[in-house]
Protein backbone atom coordinates (compact mmCIF):
# COMPACT_ATOMS: atom_id res chain seq x y z
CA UNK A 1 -42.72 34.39 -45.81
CA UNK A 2 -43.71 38.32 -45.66
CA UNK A 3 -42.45 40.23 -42.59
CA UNK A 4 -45.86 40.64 -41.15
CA UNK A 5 -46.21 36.49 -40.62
CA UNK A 6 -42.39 36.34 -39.02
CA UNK A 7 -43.80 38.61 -36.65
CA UNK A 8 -47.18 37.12 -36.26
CA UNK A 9 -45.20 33.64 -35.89
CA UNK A 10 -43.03 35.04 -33.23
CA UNK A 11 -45.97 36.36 -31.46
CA UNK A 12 -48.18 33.24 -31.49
CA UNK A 13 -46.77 31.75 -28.59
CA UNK A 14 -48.06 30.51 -25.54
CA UNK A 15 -46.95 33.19 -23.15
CA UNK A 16 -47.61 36.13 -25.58
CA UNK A 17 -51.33 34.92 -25.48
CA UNK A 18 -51.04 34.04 -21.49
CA UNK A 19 -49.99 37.70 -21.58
CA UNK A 20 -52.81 39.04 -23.39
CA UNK A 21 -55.50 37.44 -21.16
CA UNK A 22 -53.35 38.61 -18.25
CA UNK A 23 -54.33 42.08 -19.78
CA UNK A 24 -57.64 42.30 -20.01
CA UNK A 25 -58.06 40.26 -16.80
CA UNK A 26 -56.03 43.20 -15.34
CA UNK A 27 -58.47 45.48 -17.00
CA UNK A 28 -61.06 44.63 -14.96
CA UNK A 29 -59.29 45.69 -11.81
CA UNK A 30 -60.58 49.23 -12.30
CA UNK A 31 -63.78 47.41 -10.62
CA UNK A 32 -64.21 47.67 -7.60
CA UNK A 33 -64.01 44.13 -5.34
CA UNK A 34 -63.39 43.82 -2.03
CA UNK A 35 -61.83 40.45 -1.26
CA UNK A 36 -59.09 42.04 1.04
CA UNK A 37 -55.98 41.02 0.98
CA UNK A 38 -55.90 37.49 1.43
CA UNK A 39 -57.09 36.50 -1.79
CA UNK A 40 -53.86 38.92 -3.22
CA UNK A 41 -51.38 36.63 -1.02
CA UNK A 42 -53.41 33.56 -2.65
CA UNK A 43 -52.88 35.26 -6.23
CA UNK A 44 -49.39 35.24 -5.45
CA UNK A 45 -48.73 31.78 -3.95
CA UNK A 46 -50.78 30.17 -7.20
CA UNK A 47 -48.22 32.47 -9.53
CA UNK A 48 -45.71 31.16 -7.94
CA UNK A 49 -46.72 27.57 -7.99
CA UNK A 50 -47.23 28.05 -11.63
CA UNK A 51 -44.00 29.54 -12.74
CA UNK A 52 -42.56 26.19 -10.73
CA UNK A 53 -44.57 23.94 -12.32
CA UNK A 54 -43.17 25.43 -15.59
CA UNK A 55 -39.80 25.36 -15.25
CA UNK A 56 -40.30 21.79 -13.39
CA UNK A 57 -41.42 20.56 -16.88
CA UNK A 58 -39.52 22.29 -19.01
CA UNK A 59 -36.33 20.65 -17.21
CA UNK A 60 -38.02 17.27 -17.74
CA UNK A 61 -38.33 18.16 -21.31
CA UNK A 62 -34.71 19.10 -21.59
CA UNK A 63 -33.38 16.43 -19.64
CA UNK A 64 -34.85 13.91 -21.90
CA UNK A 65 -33.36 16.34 -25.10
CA UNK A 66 -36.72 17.25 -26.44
CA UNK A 67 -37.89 20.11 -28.18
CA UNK A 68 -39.77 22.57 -25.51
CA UNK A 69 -40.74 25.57 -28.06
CA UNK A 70 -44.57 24.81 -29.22
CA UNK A 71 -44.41 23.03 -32.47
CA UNK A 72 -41.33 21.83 -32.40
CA UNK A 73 -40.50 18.35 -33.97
CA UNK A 74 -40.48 16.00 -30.99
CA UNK A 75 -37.02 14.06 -30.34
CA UNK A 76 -38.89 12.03 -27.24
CA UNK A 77 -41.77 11.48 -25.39
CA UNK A 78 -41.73 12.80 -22.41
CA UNK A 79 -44.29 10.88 -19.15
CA UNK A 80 -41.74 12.08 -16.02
CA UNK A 81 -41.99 14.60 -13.31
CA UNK A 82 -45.28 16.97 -13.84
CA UNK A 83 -46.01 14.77 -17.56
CA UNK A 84 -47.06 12.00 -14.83
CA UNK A 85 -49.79 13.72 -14.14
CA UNK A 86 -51.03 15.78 -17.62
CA UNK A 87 -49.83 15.98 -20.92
CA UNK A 88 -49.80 19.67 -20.55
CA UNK A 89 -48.32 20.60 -17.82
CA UNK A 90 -46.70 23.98 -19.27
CA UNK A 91 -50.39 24.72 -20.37
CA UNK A 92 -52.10 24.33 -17.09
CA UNK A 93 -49.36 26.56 -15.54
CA UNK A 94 -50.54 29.75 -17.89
CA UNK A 95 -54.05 28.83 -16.69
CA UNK A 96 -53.06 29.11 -13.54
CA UNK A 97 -51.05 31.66 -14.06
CA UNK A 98 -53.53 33.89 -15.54
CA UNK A 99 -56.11 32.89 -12.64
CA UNK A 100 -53.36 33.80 -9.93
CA UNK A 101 -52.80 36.86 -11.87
CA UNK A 102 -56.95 37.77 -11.41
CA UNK A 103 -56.39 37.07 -7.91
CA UNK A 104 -52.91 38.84 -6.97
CA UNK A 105 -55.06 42.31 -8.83
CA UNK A 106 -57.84 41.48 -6.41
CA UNK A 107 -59.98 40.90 -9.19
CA UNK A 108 -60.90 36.90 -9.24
CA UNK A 109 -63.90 37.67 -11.70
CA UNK A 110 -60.62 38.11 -14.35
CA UNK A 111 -60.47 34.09 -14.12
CA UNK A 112 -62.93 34.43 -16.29
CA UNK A 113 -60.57 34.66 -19.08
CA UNK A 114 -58.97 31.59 -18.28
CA UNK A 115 -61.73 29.95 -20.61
CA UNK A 116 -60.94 31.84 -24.05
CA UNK A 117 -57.50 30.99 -22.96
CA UNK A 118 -57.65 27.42 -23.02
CA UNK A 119 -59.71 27.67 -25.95
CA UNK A 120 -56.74 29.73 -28.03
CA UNK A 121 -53.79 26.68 -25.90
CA UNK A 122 -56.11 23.89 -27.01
CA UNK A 123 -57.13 24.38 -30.89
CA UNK A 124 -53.60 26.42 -31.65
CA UNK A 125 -50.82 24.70 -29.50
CA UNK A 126 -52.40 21.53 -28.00
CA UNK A 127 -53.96 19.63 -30.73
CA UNK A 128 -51.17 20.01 -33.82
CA UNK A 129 -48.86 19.03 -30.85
CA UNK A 130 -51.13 15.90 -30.09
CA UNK A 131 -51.32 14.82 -33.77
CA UNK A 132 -47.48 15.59 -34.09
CA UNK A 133 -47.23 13.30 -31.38
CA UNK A 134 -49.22 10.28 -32.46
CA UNK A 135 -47.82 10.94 -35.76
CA UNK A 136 -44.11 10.40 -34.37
CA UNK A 137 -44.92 7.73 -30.98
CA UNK A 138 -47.86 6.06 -32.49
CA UNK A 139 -48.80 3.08 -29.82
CA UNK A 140 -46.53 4.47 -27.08
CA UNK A 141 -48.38 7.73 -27.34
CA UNK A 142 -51.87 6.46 -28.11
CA UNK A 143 -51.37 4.62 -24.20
CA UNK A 144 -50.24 7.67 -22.63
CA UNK A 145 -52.95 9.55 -23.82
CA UNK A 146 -55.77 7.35 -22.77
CA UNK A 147 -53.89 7.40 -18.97
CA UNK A 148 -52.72 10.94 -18.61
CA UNK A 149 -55.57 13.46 -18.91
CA UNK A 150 -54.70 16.52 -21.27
CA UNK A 151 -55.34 19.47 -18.60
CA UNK A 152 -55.75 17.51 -15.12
């Protein structure tokens, strides 16, 4: 493996891509939109919220000794706490994240880039994770998955 794919590998992550949406919705703060400051306290309640929802599933994921970085070889299925209610519960967190990010700037048109985002989570993370899943779980998985939706 060259240098320049460890350090594309390392940077293909969830959170480095959250980031980079989190960017250029922040780019379009320069505009001019005047929500007031309600819909900055709202920004910050729904980053908050988010950040709990992650760590809320990545304890479920470590309590049940599973593998938490994305494409990781799965030691269990996980379908407790936040996995009750999607299979991606770390994945709707950066969407939300990202959206409470737009908000928090004052800028709720940078939402926008919540799309692209779960475009980039759902053909790089989500569905080589759902295959690696059905792969490894077979029936057990196939049931969850036609129970628990994938976002919400």
């Amino acid at each position: 493996m060259t240098a320049a794919m460890s350090v594309f590998r390392l940077l293909d992550l969830p959170p480095v891509w959250t980031l980079g949406f989190m960017a250029a919705a922040a780019s379009l703060a320069q505009i001019d939109a005047p929500f007031g400051t309600s819909i900055q306290v709202s920004g910050t309640i729904i980053m908050i919220a988010s950040v709990l929802v992650m760590l809320w599933a990545v304890y479920h994921l470590r309590r049940a000794d599973t593998a938490v970085m994305p494409g990781a070889q799965p030691r269990a299925l996980v379908r407790s706490g936040p996995y009750r209610f999607s299979r991606n519960p770390i994945y709707v967190a950066d969407l939300t994240l990202l959206i409470g990010f737009a908000f928090f700037l004052g800028q709720p048109f940078g939402a926008v880039f919540a799309l692209p985002l779960a475009a980039v989570l759902t053909t790089r993370f989500i569905r080589p994770e759902e295959a690696m899943l059905e792969h490894q779980f077979e029936n057990i998985y196939l049931a969850w998955k036609a129970e628990i939706p994938r976002w919400l």
